[in-house]
C-alpha atoms as a PDB file:
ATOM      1  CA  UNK A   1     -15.371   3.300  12.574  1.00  0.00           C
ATOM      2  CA  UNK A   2     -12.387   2.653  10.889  1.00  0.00           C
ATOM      3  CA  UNK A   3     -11.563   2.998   6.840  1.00  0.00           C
ATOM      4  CA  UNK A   4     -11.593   0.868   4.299  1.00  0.00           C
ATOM      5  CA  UNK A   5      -8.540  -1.503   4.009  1.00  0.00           C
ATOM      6  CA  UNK A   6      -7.792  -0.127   0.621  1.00  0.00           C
ATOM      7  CA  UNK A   7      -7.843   3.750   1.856  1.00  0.00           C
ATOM      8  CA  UNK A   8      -5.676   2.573   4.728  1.00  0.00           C
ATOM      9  CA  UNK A   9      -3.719   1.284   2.434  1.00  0.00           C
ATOM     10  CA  UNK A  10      -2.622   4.232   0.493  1.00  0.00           C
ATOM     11  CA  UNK A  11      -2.840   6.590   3.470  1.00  0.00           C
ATOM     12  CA  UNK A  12       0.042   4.495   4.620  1.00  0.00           C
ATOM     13  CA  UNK A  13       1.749   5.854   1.454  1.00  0.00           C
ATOM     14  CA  UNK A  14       0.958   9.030   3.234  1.00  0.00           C
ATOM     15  CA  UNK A  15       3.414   8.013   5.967  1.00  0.00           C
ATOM     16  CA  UNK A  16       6.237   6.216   4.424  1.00  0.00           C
ATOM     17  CA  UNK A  17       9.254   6.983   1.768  1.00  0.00           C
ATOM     18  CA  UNK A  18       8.346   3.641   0.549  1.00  0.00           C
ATOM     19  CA  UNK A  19       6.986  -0.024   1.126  1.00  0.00           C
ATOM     20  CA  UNK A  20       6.520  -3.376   0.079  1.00  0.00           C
ATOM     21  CA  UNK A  21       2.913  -5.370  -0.028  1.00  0.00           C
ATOM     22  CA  UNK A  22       4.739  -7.274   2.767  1.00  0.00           C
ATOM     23  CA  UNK A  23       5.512  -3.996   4.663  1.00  0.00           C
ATOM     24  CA  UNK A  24       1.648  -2.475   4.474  1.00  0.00           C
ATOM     25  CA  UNK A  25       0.661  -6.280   5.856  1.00  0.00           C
ATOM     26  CA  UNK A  26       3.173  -5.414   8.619  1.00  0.00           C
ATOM     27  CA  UNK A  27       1.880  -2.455   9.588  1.00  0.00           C
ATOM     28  CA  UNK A  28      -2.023  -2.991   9.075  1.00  0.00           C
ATOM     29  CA  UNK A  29      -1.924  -6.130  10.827  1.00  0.00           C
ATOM     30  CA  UNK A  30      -3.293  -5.347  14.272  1.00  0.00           C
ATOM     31  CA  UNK A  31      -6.100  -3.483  12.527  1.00  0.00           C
ATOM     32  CA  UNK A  32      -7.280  -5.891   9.661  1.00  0.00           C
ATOM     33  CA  UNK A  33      -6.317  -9.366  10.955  1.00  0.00           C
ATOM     34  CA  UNK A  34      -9.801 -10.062  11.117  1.00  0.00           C
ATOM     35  CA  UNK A  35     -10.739  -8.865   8.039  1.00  0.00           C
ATOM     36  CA  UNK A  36     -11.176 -11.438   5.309  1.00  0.00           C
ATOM     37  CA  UNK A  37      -9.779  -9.724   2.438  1.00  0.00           C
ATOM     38  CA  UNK A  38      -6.530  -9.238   4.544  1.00  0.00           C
ATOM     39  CA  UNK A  39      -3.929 -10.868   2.519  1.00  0.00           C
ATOM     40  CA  UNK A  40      -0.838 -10.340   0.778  1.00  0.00           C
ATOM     41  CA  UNK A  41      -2.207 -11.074  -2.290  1.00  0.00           C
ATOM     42  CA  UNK A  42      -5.191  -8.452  -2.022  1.00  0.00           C
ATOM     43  CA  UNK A  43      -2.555  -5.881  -1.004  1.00  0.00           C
ATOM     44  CA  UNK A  44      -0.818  -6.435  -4.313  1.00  0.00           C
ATOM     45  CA  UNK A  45      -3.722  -6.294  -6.105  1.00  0.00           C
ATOM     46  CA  UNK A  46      -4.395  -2.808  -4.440  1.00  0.00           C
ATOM     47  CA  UNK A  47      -1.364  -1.727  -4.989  1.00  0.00           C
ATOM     48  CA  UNK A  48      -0.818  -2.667  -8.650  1.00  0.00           C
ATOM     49  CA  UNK A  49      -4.369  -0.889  -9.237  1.00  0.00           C
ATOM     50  CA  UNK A  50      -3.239   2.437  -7.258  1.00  0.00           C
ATOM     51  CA  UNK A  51       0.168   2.490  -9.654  1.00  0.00           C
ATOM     52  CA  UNK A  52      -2.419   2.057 -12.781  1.00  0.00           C
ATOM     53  CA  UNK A  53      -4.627   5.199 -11.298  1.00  0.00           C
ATOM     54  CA  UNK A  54      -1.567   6.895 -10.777  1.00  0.00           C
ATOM     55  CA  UNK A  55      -1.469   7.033  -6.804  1.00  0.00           C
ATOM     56  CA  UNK A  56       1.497   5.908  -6.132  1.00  0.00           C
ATOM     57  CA  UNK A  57       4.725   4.367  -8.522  1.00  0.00           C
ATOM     58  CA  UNK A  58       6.884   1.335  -8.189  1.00  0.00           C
ATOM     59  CA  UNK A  59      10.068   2.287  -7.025  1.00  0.00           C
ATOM     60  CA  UNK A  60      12.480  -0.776  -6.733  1.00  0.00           C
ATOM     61  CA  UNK A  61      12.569  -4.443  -6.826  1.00  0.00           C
ATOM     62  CA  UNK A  62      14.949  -7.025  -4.944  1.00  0.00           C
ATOM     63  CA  UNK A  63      14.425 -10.898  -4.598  1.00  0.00           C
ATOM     64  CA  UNK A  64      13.719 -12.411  -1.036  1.00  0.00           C
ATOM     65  CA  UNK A  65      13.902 -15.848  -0.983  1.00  0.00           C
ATOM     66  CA  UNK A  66      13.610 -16.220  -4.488  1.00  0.00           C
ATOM     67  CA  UNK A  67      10.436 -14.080  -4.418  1.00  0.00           C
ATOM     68  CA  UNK A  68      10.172 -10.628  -6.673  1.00  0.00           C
ATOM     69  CA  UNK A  69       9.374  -8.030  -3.916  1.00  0.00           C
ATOM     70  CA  UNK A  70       8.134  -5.089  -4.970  1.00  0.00           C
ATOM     71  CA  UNK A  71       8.097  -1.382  -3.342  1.00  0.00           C
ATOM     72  CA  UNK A  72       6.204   1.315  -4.123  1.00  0.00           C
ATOM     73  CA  UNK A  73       6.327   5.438  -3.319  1.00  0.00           C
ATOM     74  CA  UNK A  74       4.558   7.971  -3.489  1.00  0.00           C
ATOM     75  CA  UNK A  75       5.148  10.877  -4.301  1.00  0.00           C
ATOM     76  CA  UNK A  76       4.388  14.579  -2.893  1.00  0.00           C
ATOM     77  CA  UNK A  77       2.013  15.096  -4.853  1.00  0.00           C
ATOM     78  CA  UNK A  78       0.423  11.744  -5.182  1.00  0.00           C
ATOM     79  CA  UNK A  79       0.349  12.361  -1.328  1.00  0.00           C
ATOM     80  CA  UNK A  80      -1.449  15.364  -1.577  1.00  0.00           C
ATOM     81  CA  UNK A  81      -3.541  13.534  -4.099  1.00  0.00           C
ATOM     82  CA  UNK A  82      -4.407  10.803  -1.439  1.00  0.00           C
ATOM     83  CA  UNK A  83      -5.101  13.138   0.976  1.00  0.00           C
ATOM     84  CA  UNK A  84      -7.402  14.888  -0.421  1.00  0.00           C
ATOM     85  CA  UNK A  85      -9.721  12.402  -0.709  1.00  0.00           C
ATOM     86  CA  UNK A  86      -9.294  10.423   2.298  1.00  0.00           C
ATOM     87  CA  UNK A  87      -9.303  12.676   5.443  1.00  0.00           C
END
């Protein structure tokens, strides 16, 4: 049985120096493409409400085709934090 998209999401935190919404898409793909709350802009949303709960922090922006991309780290201890509660 396989997580959660929104624990898979920040255990990919787990795994990474640091990502953009478009990245964790990337990399979930295979898994969740079948899932209906599999989009970009749910990822966002996940990721904006991990930064308010202090799981991970944004940690640069650039524009890519005149969209603001966003990426996000986290920390040691936020990865500690992550992993504690999702084995």
């Amino acid at each position: 049985m396989r997580r959660p998209l929104n624990y898979e999401i920040l255990k990919y935190f787990t795994k990474v120096d640091k990502a953009s919404a478009n990245d964790v898409y990337l990399a979930l793909k295979d898994e969740f493409k079948d899932h209906k709350a599999f989009t970009k802009a749910n990822i966002i949303e996940s990721l904006m409400t991990a930064k308010e709960n202090g799981l991970v922090d944004e940690d640069s922006y650039t524009l890519i085709n005149d969209e603001l991309v966003v990426y996000y780290k986290a920390s040691e201890e936020q990865k500690q934090t992550i992993n504690s509660y999702i084995k």
